[in-house]
Protein backbone atom coordinates (compact mmCIF):
# COMPACT_ATOMS: atom_id res chain seq x y z
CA UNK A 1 120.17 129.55 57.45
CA UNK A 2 121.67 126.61 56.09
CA UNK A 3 119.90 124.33 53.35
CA UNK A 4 118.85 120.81 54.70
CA UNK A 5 120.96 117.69 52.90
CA UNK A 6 117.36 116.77 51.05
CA UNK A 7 117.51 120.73 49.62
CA UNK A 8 121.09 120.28 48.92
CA UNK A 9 120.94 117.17 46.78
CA UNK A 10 118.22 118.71 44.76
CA UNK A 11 120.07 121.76 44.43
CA UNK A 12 123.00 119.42 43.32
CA UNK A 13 121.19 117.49 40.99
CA UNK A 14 119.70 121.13 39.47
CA UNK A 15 122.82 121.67 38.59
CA UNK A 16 123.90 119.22 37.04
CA UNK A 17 121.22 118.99 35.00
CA UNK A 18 121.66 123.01 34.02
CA UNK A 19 125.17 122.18 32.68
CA UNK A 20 125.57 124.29 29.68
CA UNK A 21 127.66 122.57 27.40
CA UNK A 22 129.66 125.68 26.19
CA UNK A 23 130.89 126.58 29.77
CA UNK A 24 134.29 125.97 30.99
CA UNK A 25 135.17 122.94 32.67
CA UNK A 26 137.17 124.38 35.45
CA UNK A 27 133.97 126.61 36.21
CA UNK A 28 131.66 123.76 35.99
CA UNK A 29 134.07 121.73 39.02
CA UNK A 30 134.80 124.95 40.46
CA UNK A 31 130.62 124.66 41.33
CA UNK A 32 130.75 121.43 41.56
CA UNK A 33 133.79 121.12 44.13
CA UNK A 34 131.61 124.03 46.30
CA UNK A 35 128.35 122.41 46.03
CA UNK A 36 129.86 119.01 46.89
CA UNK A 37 131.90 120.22 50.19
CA UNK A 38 128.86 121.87 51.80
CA UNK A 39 126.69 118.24 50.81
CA UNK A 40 129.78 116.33 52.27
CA UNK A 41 129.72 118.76 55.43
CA UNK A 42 126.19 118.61 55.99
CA UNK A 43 126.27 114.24 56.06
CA UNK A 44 129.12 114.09 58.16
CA UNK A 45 127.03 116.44 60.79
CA UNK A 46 123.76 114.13 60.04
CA UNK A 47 125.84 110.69 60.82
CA UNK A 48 127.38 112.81 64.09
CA UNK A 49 124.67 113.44 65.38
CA UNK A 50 122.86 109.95 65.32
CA UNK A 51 125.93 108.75 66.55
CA UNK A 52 125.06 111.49 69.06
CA UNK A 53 121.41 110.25 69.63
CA UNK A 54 122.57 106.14 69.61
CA UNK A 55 124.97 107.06 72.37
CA UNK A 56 122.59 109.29 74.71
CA UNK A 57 120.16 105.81 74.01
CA UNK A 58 122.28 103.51 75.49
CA UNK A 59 122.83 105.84 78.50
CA UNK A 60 119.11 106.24 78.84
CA UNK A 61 118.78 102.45 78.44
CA UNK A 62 121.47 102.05 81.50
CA UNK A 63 119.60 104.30 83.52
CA UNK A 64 116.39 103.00 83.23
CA UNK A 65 118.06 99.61 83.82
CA UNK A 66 118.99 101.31 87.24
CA UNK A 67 115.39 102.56 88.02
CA UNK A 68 113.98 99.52 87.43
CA UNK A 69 116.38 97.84 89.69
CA UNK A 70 115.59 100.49 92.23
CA UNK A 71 111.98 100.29 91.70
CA UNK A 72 112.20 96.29 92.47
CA UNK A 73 114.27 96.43 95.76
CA UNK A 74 111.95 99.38 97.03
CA UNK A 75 109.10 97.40 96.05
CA UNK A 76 110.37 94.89 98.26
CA UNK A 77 111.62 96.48 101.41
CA UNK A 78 107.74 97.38 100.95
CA UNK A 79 106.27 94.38 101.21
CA UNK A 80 108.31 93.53 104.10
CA UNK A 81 107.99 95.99 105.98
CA UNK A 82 103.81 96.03 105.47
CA UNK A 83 104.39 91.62 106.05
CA UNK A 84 106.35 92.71 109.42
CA UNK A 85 104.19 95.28 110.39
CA UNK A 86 101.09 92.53 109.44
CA UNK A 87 102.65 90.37 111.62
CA UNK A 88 102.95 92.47 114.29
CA UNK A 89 99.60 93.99 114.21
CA UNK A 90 98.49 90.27 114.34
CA UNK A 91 100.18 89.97 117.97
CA UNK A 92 97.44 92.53 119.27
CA UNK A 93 94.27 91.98 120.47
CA UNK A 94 92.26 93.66 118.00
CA UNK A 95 94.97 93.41 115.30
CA UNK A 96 95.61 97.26 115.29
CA UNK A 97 98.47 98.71 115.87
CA UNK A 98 98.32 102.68 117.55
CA UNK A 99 100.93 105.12 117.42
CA UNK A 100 100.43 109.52 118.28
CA UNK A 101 100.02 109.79 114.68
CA UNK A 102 98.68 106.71 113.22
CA UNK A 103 96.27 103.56 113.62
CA UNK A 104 97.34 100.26 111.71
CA UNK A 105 95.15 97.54 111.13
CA UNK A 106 95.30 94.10 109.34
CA UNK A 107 92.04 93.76 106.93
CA UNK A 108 91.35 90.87 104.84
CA UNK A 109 91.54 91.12 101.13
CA UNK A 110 88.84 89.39 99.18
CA UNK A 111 89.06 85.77 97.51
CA UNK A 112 91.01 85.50 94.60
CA UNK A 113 91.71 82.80 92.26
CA UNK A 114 94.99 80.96 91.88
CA UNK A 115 95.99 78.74 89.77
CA UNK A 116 98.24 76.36 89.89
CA UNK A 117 99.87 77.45 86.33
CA UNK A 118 100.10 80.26 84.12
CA UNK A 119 98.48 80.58 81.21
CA UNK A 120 100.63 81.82 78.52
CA UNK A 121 99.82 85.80 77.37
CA UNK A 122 101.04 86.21 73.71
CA UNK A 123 100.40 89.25 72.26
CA UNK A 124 98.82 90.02 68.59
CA UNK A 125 98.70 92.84 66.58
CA UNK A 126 95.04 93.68 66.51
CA UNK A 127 93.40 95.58 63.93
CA UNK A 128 89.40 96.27 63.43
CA UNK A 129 88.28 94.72 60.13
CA UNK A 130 86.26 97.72 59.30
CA UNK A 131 88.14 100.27 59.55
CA UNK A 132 91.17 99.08 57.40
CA UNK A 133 91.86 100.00 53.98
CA UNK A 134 90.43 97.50 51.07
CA UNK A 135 93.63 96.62 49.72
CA UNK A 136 94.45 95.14 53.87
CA UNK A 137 91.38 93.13 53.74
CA UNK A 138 92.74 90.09 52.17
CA UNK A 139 95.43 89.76 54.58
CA UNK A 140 93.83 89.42 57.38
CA UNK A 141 93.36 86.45 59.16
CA UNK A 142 90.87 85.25 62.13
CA UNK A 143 92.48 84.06 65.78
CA UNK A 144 90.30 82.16 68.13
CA UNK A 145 91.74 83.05 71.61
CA UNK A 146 91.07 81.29 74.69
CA UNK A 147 90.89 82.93 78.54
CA UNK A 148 89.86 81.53 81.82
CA UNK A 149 87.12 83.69 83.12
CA UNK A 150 88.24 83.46 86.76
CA UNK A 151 84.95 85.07 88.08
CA UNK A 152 83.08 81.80 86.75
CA UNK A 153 85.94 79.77 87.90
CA UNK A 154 85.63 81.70 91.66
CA UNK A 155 82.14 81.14 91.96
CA UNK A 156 82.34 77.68 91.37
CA UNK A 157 84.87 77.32 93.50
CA UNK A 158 82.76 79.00 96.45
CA UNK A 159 80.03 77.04 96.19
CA UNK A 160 81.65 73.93 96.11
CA UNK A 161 79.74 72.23 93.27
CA UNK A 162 83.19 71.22 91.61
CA UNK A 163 86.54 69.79 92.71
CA UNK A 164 88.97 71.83 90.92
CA UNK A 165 92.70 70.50 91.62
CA UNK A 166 94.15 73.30 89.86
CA UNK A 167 92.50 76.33 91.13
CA UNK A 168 91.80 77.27 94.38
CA UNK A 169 91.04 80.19 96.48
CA UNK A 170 93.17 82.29 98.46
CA UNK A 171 92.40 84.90 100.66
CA UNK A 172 95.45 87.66 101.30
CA UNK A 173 95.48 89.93 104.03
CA UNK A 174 96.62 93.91 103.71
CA UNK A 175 97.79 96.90 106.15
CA UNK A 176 95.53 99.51 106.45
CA UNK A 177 97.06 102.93 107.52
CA UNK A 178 94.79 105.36 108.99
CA UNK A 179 96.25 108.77 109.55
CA UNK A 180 95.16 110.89 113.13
């Protein structure tokens, strides 16, 4: 088994400091020379091989790339498909659509909120107060954050006891697919 580069630069620097001074100098780099090779081998594999790993990254990173491109245009041959088959289904008397195998029908979607912006999300690195170390507690530091709770805001909006120009409710519609 070979020794890792962290047991071969301790090994090196036992060496050196076991020098005898009445040994031969040609002996002494004759060690050193050996000692030194295998240390030179054994970083020339390490930088290899995360060369190795940075290359099989950027694949991975181009591939995912692809996925997530695929993922997208599937996601929207989807939604047309269920808007067509919406539409369709609408045509109907019932709004159902009936094959051998399968009954479609168009079902409303509750009320949701939408707003005529977006709030912005930021993210911050969280941390519980108590359960950090005591040398962490003087570095932390208090953020008052701000959301829209959108269940108030709906309810409001239902009952009409508020003009809101920037929110309003909007009610979506999905397919329903019931196997026979």
């Amino acid at each position: 088994m070979t020794d890792t580069l962290y047991h071969l630069m301790m090994q090196l620097d036992e060496f050196l400091d076991a020098i005898p001074e009445d040994i031969e100098e040609k002996d002494v780099l004759d060690e050193y020379d050996s000692i030194m090779g295998i240390l030179e081998d054994k970083i020339d594999g390490c930088v290899h091989y995360v060369d190795f790993i940075t290359g099989r990254l950027a694949e991975l990173e181009v591939k995912k790339k692809r996925i997530d491109d695929s993922i997208k245009r599937y996601k929207g041959k989807e939604q047309r498909i269920k808007d067509y088959l919406i539409s369709c289904a609408k045509l109907s008397e019932n709004s159902r659509l009936t094959s051998k195998n399968y009954t479609l029908r168009v079902q409303k979607n509750p009320p949701a909120v939408k707003m005529s912006f977006k709030p912005q999300k930021r993210s911050y690195e969280e941390v519980m107060p108590e359960i950090l170390p005591l040398d962490m507690k003087p570095f932390i530091r208090e953020k008052t954050v701000y959301i829209i709770d959108k269940l108030q805001l709906k309810n409001q909006i239902k009952a009409g006891d508020m003009q809101i120009e920037s929110a309003w409710l909007e009610q979506s519609e999905r397919i329903v697919v019931k196997g026979k």
